[in-house]
Protein backbone atom coordinates (compact mmCIF):
# COMPACT_ATOMS: atom_id res chain seq x y z
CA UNK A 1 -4.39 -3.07 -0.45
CA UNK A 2 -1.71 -2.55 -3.19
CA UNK A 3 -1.11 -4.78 -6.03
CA UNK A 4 2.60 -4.75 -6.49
CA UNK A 5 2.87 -8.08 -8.99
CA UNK A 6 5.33 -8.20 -11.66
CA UNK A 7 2.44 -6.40 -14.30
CA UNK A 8 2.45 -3.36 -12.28
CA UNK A 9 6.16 -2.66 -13.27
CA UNK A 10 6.33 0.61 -15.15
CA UNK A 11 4.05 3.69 -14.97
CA UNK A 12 1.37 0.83 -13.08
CA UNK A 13 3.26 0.90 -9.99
CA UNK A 14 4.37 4.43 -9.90
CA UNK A 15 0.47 5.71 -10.01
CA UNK A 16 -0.58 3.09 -7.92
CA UNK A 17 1.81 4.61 -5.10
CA UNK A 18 0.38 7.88 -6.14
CA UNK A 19 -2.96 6.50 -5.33
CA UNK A 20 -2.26 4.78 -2.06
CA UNK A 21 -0.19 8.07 -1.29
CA UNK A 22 -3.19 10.47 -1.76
CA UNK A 23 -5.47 8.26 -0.01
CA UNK A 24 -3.46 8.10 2.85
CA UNK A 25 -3.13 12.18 2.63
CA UNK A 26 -6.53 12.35 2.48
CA UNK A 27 -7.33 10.45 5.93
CA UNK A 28 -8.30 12.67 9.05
CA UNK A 29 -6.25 12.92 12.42
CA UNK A 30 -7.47 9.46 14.37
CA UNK A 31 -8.52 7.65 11.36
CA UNK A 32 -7.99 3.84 11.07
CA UNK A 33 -6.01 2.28 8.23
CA UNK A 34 -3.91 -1.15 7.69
CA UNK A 35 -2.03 -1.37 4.51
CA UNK A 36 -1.15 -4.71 2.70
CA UNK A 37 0.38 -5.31 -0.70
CA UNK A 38 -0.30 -8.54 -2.59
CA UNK A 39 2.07 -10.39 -5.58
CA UNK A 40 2.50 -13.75 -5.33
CA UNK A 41 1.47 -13.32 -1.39
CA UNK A 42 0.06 -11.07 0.68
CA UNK A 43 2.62 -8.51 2.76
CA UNK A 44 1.25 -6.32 6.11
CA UNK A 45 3.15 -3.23 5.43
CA UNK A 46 0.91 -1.56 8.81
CA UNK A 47 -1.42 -3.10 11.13
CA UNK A 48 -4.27 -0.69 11.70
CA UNK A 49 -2.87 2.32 12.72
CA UNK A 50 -4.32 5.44 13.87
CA UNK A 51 -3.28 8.14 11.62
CA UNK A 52 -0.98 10.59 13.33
CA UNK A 53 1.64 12.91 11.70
CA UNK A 54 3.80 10.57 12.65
CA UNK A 55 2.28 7.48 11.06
CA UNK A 56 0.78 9.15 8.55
CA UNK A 57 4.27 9.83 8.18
CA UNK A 58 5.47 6.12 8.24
CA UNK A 59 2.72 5.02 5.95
CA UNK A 60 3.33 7.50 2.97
CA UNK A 61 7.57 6.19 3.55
CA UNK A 62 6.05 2.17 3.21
CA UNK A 63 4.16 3.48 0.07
CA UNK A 64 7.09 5.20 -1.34
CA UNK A 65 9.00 2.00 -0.92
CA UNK A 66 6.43 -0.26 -3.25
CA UNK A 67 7.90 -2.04 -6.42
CA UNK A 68 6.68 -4.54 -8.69
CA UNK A 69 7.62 -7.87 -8.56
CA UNK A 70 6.19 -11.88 -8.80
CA UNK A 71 2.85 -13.22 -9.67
CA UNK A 72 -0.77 -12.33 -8.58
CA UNK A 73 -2.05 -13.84 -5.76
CA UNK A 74 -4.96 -11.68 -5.94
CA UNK A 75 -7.60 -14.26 -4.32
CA UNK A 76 -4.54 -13.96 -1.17
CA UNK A 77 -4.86 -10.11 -1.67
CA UNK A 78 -9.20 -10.42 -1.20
CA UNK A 79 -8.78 -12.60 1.68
């Protein structure tokens, strides 16, 4: 879960994708993961998706692509 609302604009949304991004290197071969950002709703950027190079792959491209923009729907983002 990324927040991607309007306040992360700057330096906020480039070390959150840094974040997400070493997470994501960080899982093992046949992990699970989903990843979701939230603004002012919530977004399924990947079901869950067993890490692969290939999705692994995918996922680090949907992170890359991340900007900030709209409100905070963060009680959207916990549910």
């Amino acid at each position: 879960m990324v927040d991607t609302s309007g306040s992360m604009s700057g330096e906020k949304i480039h070390h959150a994708r840094l974040a997400a991004s070493s997470f994501i290197d960080g899982l093992a071969e046949g992990d699970i993961v989903s990843l979701y950002s939230f603004s002012s709703g919530v977004t399924e950027l990947a079901p869950p998706t067993v890490v692969t190079a290939t999705s692994r792959a995918m996922l680090l491209q949907r992170v890359a692509g991340l900007y900030a923009a709209g409100g905070t729907s963060l009680y959207g983002g916990l549910q």
